[in-house]
C-alpha atoms as a PDB file:
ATOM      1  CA  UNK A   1       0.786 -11.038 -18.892  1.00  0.00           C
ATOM      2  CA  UNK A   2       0.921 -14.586 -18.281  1.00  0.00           C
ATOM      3  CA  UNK A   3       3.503 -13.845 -15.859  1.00  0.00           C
ATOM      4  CA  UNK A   4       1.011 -11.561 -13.946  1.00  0.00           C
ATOM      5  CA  UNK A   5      -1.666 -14.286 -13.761  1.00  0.00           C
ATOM      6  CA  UNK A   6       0.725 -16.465 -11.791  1.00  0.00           C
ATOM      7  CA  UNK A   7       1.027 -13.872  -9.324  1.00  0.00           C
ATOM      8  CA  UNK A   8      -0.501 -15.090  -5.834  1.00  0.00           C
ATOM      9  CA  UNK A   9      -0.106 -11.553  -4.031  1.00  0.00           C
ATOM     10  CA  UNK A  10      -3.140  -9.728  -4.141  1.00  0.00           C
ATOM     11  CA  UNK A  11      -3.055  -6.272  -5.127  1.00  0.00           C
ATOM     12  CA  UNK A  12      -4.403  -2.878  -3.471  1.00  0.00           C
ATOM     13  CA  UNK A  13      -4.177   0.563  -4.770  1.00  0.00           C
ATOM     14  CA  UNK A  14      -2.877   2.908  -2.912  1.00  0.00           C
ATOM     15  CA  UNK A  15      -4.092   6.777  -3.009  1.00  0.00           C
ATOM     16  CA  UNK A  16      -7.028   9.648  -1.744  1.00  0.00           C
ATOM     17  CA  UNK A  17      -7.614  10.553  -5.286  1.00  0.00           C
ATOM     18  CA  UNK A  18     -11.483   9.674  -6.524  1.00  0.00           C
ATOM     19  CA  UNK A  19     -11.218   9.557  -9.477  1.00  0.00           C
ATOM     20  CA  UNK A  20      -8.281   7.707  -9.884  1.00  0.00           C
ATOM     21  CA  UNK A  21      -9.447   5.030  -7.530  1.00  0.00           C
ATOM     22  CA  UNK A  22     -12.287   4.915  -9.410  1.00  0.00           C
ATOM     23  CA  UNK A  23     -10.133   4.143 -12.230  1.00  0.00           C
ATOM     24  CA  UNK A  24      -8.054   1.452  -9.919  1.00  0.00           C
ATOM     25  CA  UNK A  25     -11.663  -0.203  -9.181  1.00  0.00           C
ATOM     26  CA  UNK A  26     -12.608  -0.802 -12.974  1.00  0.00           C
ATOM     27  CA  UNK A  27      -9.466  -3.088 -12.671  1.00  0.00           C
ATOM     28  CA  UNK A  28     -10.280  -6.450 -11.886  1.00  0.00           C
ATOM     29  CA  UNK A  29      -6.827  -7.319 -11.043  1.00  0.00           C
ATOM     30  CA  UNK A  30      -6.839  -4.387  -8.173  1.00  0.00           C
ATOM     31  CA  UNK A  31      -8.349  -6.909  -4.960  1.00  0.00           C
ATOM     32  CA  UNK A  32      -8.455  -3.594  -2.405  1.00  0.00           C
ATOM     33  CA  UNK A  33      -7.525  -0.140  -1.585  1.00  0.00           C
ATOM     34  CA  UNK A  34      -5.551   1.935   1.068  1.00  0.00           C
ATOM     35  CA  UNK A  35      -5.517   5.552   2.470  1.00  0.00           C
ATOM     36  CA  UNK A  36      -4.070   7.492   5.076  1.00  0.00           C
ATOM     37  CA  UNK A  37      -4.294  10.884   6.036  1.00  0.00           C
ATOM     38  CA  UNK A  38      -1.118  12.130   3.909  1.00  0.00           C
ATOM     39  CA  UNK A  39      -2.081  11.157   1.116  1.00  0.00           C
ATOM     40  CA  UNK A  40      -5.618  12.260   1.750  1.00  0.00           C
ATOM     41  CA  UNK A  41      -4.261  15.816   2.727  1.00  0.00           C
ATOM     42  CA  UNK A  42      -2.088  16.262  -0.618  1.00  0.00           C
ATOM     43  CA  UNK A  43      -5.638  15.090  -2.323  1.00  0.00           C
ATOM     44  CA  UNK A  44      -6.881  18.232  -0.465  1.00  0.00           C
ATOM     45  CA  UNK A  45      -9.364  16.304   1.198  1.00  0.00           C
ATOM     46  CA  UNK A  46     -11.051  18.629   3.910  1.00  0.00           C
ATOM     47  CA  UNK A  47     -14.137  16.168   4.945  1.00  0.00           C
ATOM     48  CA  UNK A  48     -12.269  13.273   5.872  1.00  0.00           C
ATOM     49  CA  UNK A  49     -16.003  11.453   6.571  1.00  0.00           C
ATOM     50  CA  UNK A  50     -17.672  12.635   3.093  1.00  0.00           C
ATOM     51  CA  UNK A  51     -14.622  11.389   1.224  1.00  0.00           C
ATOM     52  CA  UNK A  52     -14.883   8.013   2.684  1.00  0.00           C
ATOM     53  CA  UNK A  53     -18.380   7.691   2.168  1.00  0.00           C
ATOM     54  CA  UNK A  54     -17.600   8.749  -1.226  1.00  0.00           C
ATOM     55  CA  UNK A  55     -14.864   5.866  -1.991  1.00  0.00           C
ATOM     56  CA  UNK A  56     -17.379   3.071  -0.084  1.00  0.00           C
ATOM     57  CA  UNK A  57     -20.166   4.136  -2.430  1.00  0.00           C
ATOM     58  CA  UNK A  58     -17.999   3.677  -5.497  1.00  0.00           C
ATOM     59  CA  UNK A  59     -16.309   0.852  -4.110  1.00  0.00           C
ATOM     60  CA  UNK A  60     -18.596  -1.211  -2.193  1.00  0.00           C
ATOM     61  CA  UNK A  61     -17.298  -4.996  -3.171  1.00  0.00           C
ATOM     62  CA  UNK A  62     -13.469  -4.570  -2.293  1.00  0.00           C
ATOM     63  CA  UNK A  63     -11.691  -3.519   1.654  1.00  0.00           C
ATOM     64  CA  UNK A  64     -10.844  -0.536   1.735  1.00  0.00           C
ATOM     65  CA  UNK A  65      -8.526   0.792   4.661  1.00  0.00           C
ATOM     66  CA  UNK A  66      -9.276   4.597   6.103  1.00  0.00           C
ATOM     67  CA  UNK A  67      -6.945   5.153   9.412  1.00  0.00           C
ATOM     68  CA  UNK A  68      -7.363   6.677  12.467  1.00  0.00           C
ATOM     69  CA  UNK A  69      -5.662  10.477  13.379  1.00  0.00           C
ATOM     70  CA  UNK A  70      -5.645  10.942  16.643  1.00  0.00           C
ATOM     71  CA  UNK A  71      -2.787  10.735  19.085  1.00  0.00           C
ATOM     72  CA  UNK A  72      -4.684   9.211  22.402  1.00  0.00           C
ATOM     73  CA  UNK A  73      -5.555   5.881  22.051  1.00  0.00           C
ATOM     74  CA  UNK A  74      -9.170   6.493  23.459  1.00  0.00           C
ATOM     75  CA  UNK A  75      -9.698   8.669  20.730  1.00  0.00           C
ATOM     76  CA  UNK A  76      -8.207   6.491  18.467  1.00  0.00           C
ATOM     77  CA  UNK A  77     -10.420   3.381  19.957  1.00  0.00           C
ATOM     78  CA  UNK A  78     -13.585   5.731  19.020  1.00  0.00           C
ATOM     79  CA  UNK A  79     -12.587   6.988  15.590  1.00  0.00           C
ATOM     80  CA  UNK A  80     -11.582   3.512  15.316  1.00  0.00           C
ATOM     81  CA  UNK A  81     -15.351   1.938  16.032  1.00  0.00           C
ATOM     82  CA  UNK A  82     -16.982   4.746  13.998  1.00  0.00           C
ATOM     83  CA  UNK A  83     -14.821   4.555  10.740  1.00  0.00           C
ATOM     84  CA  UNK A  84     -15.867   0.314  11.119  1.00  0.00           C
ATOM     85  CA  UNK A  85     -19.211   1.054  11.205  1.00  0.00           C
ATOM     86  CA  UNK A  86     -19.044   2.943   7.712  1.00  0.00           C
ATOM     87  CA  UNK A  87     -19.158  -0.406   6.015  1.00  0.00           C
ATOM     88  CA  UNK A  88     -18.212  -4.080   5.955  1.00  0.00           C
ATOM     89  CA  UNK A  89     -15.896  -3.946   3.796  1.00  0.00           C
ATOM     90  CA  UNK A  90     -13.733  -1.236   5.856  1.00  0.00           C
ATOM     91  CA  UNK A  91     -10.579  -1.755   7.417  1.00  0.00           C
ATOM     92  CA  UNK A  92      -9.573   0.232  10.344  1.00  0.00           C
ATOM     93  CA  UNK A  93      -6.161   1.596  10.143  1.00  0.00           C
ATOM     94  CA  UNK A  94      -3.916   1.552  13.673  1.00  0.00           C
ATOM     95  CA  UNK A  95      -0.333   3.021  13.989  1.00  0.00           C
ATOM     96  CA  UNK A  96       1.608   0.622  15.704  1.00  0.00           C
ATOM     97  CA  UNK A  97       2.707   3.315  17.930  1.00  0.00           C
ATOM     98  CA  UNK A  98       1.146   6.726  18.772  1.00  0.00           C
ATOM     99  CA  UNK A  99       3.846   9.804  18.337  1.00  0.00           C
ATOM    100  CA  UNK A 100       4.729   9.124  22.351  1.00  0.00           C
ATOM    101  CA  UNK A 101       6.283   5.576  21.239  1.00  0.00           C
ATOM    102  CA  UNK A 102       3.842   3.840  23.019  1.00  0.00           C
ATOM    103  CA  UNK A 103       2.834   0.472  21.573  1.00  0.00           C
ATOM    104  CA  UNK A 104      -0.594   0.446  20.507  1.00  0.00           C
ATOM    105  CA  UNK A 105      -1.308  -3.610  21.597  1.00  0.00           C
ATOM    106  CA  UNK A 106      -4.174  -2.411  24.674  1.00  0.00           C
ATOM    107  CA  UNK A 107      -5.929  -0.949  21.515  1.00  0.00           C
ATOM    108  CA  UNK A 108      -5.300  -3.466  19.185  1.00  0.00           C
ATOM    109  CA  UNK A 109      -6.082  -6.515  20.829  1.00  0.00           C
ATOM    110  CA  UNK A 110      -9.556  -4.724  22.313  1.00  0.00           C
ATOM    111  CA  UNK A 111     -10.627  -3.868  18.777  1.00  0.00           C
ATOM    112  CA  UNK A 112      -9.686  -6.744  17.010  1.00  0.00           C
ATOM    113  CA  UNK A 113     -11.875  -9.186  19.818  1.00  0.00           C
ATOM    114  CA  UNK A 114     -15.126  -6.619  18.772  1.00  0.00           C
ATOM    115  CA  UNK A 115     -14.578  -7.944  15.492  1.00  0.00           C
ATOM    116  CA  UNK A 116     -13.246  -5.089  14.293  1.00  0.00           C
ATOM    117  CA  UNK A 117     -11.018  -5.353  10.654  1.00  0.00           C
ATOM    118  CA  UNK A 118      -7.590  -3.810  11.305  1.00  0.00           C
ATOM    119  CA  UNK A 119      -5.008  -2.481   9.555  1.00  0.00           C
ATOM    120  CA  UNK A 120      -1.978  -2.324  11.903  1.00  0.00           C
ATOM    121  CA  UNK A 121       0.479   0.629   9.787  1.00  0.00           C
ATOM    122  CA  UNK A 122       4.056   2.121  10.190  1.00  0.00           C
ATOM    123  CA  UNK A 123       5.347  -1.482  10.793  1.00  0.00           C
ATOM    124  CA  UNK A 124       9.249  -1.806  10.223  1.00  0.00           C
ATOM    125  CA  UNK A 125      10.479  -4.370  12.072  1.00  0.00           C
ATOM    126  CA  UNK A 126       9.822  -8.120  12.701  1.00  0.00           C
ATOM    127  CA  UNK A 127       9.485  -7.544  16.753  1.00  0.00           C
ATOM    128  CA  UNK A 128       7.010  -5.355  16.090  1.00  0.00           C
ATOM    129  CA  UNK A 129       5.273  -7.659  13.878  1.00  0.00           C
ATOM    130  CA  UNK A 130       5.426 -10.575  16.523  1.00  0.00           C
ATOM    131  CA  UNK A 131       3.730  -7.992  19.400  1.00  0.00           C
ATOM    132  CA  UNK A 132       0.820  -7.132  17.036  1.00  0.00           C
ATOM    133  CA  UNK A 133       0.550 -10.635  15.903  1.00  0.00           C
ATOM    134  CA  UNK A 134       0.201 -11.606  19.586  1.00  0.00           C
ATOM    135  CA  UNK A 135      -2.536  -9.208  20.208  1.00  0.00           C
ATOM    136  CA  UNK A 136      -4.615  -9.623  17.221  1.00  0.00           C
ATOM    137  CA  UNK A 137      -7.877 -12.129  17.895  1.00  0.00           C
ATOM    138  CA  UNK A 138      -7.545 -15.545  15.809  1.00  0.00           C
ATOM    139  CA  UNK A 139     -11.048 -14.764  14.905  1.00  0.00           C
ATOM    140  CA  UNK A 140     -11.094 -11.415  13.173  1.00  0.00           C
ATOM    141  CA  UNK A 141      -9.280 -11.063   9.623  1.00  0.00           C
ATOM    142  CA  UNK A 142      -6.394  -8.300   9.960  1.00  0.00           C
ATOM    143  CA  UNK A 143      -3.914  -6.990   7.885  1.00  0.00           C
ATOM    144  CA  UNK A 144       0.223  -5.840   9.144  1.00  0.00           C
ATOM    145  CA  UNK A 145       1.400  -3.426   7.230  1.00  0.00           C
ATOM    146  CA  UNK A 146       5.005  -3.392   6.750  1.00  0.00           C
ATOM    147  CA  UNK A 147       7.009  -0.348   5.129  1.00  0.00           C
ATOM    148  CA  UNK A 148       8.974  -2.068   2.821  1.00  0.00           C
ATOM    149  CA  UNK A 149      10.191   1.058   0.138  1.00  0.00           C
ATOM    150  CA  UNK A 150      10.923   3.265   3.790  1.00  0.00           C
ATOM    151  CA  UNK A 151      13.099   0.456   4.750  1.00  0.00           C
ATOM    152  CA  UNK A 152      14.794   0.075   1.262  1.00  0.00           C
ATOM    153  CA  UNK A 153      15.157   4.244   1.964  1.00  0.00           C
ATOM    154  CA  UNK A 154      17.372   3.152   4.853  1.00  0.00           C
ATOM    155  CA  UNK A 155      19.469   0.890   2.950  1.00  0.00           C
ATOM    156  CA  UNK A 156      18.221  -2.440   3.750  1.00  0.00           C
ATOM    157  CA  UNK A 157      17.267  -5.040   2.382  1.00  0.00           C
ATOM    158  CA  UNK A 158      13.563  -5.192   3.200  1.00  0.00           C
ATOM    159  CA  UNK A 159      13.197  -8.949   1.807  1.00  0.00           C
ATOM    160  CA  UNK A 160      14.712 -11.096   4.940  1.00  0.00           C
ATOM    161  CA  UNK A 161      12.593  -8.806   6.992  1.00  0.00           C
ATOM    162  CA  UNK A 162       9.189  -9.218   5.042  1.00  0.00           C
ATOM    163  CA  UNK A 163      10.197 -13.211   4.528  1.00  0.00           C
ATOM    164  CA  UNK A 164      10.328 -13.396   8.403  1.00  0.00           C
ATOM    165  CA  UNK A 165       7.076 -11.289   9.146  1.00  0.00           C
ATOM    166  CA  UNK A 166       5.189 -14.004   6.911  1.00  0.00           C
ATOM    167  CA  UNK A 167       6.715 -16.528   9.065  1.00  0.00           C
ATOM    168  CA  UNK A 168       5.753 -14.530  12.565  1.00  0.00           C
ATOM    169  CA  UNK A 169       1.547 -14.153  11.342  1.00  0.00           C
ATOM    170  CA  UNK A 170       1.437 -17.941  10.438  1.00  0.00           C
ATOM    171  CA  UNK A 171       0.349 -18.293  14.336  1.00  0.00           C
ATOM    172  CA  UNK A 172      -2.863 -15.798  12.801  1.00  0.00           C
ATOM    173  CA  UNK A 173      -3.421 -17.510   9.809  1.00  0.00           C
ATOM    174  CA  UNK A 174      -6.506 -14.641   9.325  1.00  0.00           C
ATOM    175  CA  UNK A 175      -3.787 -11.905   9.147  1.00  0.00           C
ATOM    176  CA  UNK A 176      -2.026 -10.700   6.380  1.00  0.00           C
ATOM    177  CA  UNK A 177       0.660  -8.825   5.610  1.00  0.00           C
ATOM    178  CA  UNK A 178       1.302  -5.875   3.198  1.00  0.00           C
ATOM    179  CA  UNK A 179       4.273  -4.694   1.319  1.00  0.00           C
ATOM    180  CA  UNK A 180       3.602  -1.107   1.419  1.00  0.00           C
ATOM    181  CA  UNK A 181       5.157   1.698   0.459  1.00  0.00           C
ATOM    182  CA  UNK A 182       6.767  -0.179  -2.727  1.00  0.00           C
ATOM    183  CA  UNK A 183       9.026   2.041  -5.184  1.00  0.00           C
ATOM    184  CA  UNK A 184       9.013   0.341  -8.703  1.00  0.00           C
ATOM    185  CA  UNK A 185       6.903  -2.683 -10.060  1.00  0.00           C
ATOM    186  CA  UNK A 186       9.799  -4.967  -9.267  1.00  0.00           C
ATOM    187  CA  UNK A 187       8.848  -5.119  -5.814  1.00  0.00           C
ATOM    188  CA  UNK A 188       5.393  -7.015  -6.534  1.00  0.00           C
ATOM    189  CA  UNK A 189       7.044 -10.121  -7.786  1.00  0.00           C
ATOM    190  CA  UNK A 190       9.651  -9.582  -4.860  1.00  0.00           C
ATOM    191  CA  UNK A 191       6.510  -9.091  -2.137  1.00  0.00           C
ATOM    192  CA  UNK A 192       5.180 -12.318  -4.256  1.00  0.00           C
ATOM    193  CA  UNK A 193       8.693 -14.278  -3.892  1.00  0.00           C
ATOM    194  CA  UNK A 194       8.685 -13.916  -0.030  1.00  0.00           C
ATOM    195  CA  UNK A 195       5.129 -15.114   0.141  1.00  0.00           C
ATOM    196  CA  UNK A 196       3.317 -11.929   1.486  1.00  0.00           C
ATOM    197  CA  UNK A 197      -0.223 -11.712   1.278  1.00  0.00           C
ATOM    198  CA  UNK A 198      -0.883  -8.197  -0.255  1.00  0.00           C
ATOM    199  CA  UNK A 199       1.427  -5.618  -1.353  1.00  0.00           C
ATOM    200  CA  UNK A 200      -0.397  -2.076  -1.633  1.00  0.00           C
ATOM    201  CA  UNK A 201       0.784   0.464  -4.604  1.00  0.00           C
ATOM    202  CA  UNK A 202       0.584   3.754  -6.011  1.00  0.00           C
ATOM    203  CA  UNK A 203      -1.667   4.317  -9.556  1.00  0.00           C
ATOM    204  CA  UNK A 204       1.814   5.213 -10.936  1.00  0.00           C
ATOM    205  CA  UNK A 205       3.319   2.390 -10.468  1.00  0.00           C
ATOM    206  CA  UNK A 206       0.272   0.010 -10.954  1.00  0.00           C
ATOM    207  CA  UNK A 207      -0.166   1.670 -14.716  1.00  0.00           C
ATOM    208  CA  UNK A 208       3.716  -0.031 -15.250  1.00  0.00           C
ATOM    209  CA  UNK A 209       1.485  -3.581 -14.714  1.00  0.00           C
ATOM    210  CA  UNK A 210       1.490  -2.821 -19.132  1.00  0.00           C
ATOM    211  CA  UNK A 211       4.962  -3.389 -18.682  1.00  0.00           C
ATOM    212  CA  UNK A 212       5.143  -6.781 -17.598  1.00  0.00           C
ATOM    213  CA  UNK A 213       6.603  -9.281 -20.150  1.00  0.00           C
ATOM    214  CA  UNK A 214       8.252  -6.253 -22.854  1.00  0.00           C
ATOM    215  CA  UNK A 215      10.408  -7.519 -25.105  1.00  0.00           C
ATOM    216  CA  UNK A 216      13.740  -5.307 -23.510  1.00  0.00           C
ATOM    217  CA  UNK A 217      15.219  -4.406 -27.297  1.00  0.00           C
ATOM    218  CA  UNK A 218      11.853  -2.969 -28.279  1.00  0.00           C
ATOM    219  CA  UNK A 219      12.213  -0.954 -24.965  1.00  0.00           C
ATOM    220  CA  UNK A 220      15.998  -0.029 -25.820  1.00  0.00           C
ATOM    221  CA  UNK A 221      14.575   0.941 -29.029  1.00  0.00           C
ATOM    222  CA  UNK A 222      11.174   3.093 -27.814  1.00  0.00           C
ATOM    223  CA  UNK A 223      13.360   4.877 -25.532  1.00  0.00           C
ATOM    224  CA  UNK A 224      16.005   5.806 -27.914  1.00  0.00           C
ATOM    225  CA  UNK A 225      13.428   7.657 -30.194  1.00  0.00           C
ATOM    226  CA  UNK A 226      12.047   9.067 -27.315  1.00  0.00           C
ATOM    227  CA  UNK A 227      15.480  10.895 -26.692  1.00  0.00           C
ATOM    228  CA  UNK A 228      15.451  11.710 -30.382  1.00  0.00           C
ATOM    229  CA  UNK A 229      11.777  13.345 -30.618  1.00  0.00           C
ATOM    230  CA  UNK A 230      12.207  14.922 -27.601  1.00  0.00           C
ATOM    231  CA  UNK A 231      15.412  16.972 -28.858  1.00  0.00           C
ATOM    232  CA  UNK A 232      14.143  17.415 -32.422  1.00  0.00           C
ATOM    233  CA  UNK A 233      10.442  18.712 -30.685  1.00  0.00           C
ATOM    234  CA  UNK A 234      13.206  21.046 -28.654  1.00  0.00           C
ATOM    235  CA  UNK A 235      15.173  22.951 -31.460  1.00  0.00           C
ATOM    236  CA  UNK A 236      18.274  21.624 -29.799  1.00  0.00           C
ATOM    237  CA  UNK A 237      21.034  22.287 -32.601  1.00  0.00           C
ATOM    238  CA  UNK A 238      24.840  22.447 -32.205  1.00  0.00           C
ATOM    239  CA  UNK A 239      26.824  24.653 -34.086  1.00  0.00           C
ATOM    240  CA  UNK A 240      30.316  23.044 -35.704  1.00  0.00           C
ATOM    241  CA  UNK A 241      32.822  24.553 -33.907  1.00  0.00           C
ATOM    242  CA  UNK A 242      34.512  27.389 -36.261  1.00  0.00           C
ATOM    243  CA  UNK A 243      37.911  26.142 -38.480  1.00  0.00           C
ATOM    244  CA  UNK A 244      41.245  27.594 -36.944  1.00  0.00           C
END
């Protein structure tokens, strides 16, 4: 743990299930949450308003990001000022781009001089991280959310890229970046390495947290009676093979 408590990345669960955020928020290490309509529709959330009034009820004292759905970015700008008006502690999520490609910076830049609390999401790449950087207000806090595990998925490296998107937002200094979309627990101390702000994470992997500081031969050891329960609880048996 005492690694942990050096950590300077702040850290935000990830998820549409109540309950489990619920769980998250009873955390005091867990600084925020995240959502997006995905995960929210494999929750089999059908009142995308009642949820979120839900979550800001039970979490009142931590940002919490809902996003936007539409495709046009006047709808987006109105979902946009409603879902900021369900609380003060709500971040609005924007896709950098709508499905037509079209850069989202008109939008951005309008929002963020009403004072509104972005969260900029589908970021991959540090050009787009400069154009949204340029079009945020130096007033409003914001947060850049950059896919980090969906550019792992490609093969990359996603650490030059998130090292140079910290770099790009120091002309903001109230912005802040997210590692999102992480894959194991190694990638908080990596988001923490290259200086990002926040890095945002699955309940699954934010339960490994436990893990932190094991002693690795009372892992090796765990696991191998794991494999050994787990065949005994099985039956598995194998007969010696018959004498010629």
């Amino acid at each position: 743990m005492s690694d942990l408590k050096k950590l300077k990345v702040k850290l935000f669960a990830d998820g549409a299930d109540l309950a489990g955020m619920k769980e998250m928020a009873a955390n005091p290490m867990i600084r925020g949450f995240t959502t997006n309509p995905t995960l929210m529709r494999k929750a089999g959330i059908s009142d995308y308003k009642a949820f979120a009034r839900d979550v800001l009820a039970a979490i009142p004292d931590r940002p919490v990001s809902f996003e936007v759905f539409a495709d046009d970015f006047g709808e987006m700008e109105a979902q946009a000022r409603e879902i900021a008006s369900w609380g003060k502690n709500v971040n609005v999520k924007i896709p950098v781009t709508n499905t037509k490609k079209e850069f989202a910076g008109a939008l951005i830049e309008r929002l963020s001089k009403a004072g509104v609390q972005l969260n900029v999401t589908a970021v991959m790449t540090p050009e787009q991280v400069e154009r949204i950087t340029a079009r945020l207000d130096a007033r409003t806090p914001a947060i850049i959310s950059v896919f980090a595990g969906r550019i792992a998925d490609t093969g990359v490296d996603p650490m030059p890229i998130m090292k140079k998107s910290v770099d790009l937002m120091q002309a903001k200094p109230k912005a802040e970046l997210i590692w999102a979309s992480p894959r194991e627990l190694l990638n908080v101390f990596q988001a923490d390495a290259v200086g990002c702000h926040i890095i945002t994470a699955t309940n699954d992997i934010l339960k490994k947290l436990s893990l932190v500081g094991k002693d690795l031969d009372r892992y090796s050891l765990e696991t191998v009676e794991m494999f050994f329960k787990d065949a005994k609880a099985a039956g598995y048996a194998i007969a010696p093979k018959a004498a010629a």
